[in-house]
PDB file of N, CA and C in Angstrom:
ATOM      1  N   UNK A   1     -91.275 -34.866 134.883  1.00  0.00           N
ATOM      2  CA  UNK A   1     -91.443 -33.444 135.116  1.00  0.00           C
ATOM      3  C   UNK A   1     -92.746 -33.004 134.453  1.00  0.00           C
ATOM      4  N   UNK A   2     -93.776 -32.227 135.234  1.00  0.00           N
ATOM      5  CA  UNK A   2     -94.684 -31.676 134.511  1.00  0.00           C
ATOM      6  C   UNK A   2     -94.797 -30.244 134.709  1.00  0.00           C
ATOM      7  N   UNK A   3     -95.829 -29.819 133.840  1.00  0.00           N
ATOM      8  CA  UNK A   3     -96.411 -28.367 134.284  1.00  0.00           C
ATOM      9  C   UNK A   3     -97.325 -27.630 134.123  1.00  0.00           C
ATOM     10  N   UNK A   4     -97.933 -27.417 135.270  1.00  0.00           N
ATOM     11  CA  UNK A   4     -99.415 -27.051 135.782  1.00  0.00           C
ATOM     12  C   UNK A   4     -99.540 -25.406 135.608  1.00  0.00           C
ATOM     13  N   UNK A   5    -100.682 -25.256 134.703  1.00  0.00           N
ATOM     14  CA  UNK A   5    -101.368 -24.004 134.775  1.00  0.00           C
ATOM     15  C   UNK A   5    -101.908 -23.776 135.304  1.00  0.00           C
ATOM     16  N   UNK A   6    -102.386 -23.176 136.109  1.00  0.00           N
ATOM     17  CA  UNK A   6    -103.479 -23.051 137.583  1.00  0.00           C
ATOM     18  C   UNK A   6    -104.299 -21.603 137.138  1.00  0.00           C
ATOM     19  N   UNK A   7    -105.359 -21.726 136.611  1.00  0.00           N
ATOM     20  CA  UNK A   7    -106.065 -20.355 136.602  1.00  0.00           C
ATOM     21  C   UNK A   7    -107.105 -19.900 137.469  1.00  0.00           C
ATOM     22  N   UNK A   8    -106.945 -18.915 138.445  1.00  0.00           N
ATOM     23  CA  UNK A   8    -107.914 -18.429 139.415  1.00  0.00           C
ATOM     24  C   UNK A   8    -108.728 -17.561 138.907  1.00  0.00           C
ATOM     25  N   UNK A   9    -109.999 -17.622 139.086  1.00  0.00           N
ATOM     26  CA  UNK A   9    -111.375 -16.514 138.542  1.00  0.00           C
ATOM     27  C   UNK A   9    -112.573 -16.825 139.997  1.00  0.00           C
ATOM     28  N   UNK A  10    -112.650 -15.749 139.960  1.00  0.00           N
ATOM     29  CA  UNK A  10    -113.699 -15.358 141.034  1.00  0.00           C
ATOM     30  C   UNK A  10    -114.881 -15.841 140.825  1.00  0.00           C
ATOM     31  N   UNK A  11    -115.867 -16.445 141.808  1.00  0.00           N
ATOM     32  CA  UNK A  11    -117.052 -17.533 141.237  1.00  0.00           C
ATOM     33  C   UNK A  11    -118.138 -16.476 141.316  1.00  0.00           C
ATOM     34  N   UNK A  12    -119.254 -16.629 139.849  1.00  0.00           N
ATOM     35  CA  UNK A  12    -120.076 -16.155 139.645  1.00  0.00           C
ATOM     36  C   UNK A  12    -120.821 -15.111 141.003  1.00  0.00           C
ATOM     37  N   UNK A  13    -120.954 -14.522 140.683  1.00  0.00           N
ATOM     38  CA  UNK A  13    -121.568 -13.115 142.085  1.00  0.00           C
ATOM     39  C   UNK A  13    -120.986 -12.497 142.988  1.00  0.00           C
ATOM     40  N   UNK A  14    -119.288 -13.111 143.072  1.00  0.00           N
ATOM     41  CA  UNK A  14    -118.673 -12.420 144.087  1.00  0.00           C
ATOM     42  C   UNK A  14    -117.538 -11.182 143.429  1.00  0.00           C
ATOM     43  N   UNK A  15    -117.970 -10.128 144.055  1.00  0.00           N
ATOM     44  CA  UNK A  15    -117.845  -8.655 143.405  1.00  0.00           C
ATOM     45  C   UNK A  15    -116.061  -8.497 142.890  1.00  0.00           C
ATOM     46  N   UNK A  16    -115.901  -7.849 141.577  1.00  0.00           N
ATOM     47  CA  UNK A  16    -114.474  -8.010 141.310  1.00  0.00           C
ATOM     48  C   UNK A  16    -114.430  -6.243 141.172  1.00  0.00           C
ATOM     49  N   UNK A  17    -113.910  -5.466 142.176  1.00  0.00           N
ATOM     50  CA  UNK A  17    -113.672  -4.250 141.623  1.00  0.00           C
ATOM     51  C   UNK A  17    -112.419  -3.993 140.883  1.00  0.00           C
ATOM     52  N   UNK A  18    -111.268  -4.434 140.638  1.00  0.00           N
ATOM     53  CA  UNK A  18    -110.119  -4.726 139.612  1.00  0.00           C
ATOM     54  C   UNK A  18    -110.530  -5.010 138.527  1.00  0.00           C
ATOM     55  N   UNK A  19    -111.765  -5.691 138.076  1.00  0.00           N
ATOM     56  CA  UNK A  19    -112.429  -5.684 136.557  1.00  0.00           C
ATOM     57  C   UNK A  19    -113.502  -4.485 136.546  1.00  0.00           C
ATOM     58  N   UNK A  20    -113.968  -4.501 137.739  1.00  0.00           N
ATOM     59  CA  UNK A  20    -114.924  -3.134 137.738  1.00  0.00           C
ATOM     60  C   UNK A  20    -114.191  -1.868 137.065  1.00  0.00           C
ATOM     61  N   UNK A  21    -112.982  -1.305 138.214  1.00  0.00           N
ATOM     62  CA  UNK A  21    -112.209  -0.137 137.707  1.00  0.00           C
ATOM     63  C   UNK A  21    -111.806  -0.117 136.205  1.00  0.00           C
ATOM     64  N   UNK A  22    -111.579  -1.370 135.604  1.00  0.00           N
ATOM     65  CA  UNK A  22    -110.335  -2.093 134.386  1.00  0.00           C
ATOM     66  C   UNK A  22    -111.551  -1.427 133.339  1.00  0.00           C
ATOM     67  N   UNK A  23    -112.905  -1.301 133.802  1.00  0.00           N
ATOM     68  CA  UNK A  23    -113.714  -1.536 132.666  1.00  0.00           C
ATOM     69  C   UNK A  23    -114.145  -0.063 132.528  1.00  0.00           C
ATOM     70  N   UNK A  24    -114.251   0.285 133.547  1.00  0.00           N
ATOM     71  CA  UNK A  24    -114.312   1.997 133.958  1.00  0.00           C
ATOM     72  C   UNK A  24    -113.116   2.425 132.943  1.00  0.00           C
ATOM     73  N   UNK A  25    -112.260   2.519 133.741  1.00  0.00           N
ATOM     74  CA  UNK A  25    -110.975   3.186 132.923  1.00  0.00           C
ATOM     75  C   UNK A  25    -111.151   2.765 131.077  1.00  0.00           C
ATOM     76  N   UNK A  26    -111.070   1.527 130.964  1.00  0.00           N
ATOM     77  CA  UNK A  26    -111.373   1.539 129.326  1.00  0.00           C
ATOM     78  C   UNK A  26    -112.153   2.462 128.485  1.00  0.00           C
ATOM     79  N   UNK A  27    -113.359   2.952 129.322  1.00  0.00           N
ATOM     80  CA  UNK A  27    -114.311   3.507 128.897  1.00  0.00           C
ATOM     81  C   UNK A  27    -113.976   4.488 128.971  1.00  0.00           C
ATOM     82  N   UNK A  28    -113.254   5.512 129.860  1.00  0.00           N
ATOM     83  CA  UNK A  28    -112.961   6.484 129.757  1.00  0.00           C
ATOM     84  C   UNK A  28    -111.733   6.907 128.752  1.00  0.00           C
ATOM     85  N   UNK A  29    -110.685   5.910 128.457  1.00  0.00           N
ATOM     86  CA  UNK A  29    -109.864   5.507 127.615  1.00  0.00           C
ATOM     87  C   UNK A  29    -110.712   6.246 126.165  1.00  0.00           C
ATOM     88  N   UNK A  30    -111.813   5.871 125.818  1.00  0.00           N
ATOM     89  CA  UNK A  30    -112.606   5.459 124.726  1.00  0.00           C
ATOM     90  C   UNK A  30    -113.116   4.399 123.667  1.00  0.00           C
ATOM     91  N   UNK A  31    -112.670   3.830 124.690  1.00  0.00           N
ATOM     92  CA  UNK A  31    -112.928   2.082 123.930  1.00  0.00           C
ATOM     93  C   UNK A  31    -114.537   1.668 124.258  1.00  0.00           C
ATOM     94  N   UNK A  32    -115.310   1.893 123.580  1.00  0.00           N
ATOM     95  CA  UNK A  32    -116.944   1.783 123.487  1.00  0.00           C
ATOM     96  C   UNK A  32    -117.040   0.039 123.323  1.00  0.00           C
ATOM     97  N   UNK A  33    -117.955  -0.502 123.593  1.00  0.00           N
ATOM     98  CA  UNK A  33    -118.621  -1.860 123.581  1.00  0.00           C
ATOM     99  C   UNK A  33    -118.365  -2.887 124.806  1.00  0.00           C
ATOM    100  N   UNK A  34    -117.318  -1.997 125.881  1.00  0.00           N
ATOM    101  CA  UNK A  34    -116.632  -3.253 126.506  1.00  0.00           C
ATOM    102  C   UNK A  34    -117.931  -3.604 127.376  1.00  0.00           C
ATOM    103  N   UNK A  35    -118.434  -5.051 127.594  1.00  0.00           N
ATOM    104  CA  UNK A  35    -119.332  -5.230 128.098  1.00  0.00           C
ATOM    105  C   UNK A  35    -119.029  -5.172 129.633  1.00  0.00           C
ATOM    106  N   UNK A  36    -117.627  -6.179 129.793  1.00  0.00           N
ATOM    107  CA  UNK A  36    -117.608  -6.599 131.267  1.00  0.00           C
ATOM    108  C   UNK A  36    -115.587  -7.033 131.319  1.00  0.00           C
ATOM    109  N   UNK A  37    -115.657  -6.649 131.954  1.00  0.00           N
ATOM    110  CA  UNK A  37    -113.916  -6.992 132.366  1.00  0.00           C
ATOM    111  C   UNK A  37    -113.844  -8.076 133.745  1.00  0.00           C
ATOM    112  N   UNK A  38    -113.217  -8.930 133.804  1.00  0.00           N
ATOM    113  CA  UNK A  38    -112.920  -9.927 134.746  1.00  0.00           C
ATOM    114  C   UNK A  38    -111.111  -9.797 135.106  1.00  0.00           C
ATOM    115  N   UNK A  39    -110.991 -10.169 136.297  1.00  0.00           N
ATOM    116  CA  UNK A  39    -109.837 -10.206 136.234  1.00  0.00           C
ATOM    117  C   UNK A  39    -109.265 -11.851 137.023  1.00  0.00           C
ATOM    118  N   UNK A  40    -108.283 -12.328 136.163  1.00  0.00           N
ATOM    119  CA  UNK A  40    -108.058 -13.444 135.986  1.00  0.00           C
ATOM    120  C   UNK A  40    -106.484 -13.583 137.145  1.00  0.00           C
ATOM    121  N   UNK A  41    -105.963 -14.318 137.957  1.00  0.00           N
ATOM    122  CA  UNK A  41    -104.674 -14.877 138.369  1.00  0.00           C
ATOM    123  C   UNK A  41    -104.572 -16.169 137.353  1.00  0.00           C
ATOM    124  N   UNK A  42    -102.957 -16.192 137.554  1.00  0.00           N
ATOM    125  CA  UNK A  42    -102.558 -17.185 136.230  1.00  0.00           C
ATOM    126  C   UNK A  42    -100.897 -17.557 136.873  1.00  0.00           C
ATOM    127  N   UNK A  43    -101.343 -18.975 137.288  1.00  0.00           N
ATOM    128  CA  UNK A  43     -99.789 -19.632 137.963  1.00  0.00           C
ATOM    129  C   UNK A  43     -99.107 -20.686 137.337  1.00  0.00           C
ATOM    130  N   UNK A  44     -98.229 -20.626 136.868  1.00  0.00           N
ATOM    131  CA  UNK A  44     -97.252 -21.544 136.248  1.00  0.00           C
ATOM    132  C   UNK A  44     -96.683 -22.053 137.246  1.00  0.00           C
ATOM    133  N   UNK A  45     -96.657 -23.824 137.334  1.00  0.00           N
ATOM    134  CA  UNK A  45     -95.996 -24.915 138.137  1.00  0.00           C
ATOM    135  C   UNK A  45     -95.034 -25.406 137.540  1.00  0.00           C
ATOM    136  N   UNK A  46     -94.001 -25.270 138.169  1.00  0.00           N
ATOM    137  CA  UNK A  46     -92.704 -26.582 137.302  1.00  0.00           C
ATOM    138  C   UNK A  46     -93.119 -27.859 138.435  1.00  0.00           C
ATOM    139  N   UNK A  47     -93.275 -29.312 138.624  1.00  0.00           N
ATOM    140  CA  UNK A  47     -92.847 -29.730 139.663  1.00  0.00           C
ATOM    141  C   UNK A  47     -92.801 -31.341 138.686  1.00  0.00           C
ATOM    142  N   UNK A  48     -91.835 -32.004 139.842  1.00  0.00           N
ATOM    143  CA  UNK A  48     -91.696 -33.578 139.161  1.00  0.00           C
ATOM    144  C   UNK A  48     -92.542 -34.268 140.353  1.00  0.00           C
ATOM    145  N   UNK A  49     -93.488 -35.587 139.573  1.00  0.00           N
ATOM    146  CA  UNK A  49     -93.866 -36.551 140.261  1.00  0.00           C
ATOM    147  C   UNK A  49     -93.999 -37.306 139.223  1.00  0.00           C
ATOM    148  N   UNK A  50     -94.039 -38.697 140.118  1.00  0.00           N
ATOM    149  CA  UNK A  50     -94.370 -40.133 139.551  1.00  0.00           C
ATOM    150  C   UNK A  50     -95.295 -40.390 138.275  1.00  0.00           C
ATOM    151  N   UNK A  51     -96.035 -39.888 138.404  1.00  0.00           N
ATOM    152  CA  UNK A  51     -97.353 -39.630 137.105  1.00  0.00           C
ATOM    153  C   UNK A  51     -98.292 -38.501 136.993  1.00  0.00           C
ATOM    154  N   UNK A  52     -99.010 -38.904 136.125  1.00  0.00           N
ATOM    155  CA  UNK A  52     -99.852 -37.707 135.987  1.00  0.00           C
ATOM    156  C   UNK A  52    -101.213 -37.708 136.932  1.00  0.00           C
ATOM    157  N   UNK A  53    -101.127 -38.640 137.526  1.00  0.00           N
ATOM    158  CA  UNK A  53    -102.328 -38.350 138.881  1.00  0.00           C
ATOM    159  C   UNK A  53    -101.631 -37.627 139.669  1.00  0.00           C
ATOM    160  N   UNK A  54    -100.389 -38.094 140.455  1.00  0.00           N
ATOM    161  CA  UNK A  54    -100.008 -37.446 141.333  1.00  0.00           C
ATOM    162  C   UNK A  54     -99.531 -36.193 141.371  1.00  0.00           C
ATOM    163  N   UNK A  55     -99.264 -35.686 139.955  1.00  0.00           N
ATOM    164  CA  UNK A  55     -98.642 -34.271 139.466  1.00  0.00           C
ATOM    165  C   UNK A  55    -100.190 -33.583 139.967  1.00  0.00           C
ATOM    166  N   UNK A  56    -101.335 -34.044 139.362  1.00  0.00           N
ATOM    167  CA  UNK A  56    -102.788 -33.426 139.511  1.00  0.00           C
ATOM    168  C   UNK A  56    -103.160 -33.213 140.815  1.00  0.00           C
ATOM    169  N   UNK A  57    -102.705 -34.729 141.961  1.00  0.00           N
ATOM    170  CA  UNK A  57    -103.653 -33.730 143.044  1.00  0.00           C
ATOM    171  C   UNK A  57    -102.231 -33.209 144.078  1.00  0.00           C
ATOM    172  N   UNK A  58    -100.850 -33.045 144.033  1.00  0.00           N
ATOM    173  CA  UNK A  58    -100.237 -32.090 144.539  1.00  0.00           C
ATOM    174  C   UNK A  58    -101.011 -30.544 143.923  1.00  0.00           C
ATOM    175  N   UNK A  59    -101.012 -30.146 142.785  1.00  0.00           N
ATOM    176  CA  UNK A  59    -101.222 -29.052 142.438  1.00  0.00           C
ATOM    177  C   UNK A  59    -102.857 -28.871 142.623  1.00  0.00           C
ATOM    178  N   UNK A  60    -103.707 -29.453 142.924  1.00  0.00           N
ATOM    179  CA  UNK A  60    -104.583 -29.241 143.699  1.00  0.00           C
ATOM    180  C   UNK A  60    -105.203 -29.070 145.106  1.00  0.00           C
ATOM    181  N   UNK A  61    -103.400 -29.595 145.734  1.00  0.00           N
ATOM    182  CA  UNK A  61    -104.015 -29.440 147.203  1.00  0.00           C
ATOM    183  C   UNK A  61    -102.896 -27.596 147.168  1.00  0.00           C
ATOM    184  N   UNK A  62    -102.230 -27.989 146.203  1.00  0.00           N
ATOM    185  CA  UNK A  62    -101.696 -26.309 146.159  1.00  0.00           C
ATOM    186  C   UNK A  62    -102.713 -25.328 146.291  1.00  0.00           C
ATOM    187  N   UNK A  63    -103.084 -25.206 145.099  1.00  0.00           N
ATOM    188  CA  UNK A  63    -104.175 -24.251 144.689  1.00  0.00           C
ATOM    189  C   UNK A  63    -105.503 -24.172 146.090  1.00  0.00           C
ATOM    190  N   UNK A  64    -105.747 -25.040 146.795  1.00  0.00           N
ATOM    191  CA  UNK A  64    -106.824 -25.267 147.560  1.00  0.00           C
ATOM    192  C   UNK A  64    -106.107 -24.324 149.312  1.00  0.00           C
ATOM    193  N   UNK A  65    -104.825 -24.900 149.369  1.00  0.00           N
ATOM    194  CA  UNK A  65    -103.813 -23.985 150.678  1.00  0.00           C
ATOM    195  C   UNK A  65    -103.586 -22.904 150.138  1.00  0.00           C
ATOM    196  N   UNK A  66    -103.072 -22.581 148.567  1.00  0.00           N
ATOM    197  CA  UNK A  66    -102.727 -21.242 149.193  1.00  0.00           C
ATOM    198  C   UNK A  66    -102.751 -20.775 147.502  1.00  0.00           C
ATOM    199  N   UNK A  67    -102.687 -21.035 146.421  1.00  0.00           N
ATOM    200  CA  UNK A  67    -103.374 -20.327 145.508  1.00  0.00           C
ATOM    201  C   UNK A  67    -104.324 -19.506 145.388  1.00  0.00           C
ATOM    202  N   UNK A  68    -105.418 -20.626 145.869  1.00  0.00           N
ATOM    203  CA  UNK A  68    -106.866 -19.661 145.702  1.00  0.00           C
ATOM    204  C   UNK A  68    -107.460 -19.915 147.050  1.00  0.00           C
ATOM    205  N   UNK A  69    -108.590 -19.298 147.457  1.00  0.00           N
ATOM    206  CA  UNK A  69    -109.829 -19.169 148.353  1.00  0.00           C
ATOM    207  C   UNK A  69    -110.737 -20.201 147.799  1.00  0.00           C
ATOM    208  N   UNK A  70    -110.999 -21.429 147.827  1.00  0.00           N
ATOM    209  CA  UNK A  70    -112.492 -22.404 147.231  1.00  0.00           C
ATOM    210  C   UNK A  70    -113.612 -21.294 147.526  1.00  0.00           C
ATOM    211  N   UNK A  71    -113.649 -20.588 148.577  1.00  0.00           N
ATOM    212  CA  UNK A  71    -115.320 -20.068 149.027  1.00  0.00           C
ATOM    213  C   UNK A  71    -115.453 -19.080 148.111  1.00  0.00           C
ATOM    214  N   UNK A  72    -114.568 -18.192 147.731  1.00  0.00           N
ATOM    215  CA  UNK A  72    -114.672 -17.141 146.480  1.00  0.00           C
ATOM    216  C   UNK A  72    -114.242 -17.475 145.090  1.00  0.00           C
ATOM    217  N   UNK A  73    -113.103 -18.130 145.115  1.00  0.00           N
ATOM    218  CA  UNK A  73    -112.455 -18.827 143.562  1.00  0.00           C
ATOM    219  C   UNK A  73    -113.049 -20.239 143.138  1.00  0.00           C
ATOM    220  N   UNK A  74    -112.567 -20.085 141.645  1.00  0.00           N
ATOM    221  CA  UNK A  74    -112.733 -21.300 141.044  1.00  0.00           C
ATOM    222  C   UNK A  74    -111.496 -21.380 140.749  1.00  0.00           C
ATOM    223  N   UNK A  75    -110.931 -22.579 140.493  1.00  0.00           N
ATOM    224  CA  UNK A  75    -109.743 -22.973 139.941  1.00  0.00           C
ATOM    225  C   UNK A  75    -109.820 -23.964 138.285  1.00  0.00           C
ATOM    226  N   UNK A  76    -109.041 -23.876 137.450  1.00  0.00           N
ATOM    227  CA  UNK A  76    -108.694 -24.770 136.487  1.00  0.00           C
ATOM    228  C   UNK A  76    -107.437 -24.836 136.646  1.00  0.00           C
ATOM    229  N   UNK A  77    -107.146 -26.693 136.099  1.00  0.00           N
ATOM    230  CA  UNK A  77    -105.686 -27.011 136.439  1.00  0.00           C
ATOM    231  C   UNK A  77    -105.496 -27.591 135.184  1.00  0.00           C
ATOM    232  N   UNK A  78    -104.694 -27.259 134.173  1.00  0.00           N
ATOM    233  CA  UNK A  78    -104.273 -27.741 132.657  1.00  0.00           C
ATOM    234  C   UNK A  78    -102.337 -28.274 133.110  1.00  0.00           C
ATOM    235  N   UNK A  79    -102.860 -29.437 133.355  1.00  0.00           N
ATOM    236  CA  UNK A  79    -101.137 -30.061 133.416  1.00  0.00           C
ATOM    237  C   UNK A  79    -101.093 -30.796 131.906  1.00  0.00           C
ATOM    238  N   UNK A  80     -98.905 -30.520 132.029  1.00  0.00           N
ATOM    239  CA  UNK A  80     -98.131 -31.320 130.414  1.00  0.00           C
ATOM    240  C   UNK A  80     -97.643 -31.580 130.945  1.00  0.00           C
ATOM    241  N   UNK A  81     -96.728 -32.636 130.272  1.00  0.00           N
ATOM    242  CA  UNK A  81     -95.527 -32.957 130.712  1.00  0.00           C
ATOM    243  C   UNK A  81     -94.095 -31.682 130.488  1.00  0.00           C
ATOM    244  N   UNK A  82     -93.686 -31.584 131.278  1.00  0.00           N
ATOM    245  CA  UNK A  82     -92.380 -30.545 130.831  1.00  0.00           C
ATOM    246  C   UNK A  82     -91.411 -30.919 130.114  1.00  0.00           C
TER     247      UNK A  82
END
């Protein structure tokens, strides 16, 4: 049994208005210094396979169908054992 963290972030230049607004609103909040707000997806995997290769590229052909977008996202995949 393992389990895969899958973190989605938008690749360098492609526009995030959910960190845009996040950073707006802070500011109006009154929280001074915030430089830049990003906004992050964050997926927890339970799944069992044979080893730890095969745990890696199921949860990569995940993330590639239907997690994330490759043409706009980046993905990181942090697998443990469960």
């Amino acid at each position: 049994m393992f389990r895969a963290e899958v973190r989605v972030e938008l690749r360098p230049g492609v526009t995030d208005p959910e960190g845009a607004n996040t950073k707006k609103t802070l500011e109006l909040l009154g929280f001074g210094g915030v430089k830049a707000v990003k906004s992050v997806k964050s997926f927890t995997v339970d799944l069992e396979a044979a080893n730890e290769s095969a745990a890696r590229e199921q949860v990569e052909e995940m993330a590639r169908r239907l997690l994330s977008n490759p043409v706009i996202h980046t993905t990181k995949i942090t697998l443990s054992k469960a």
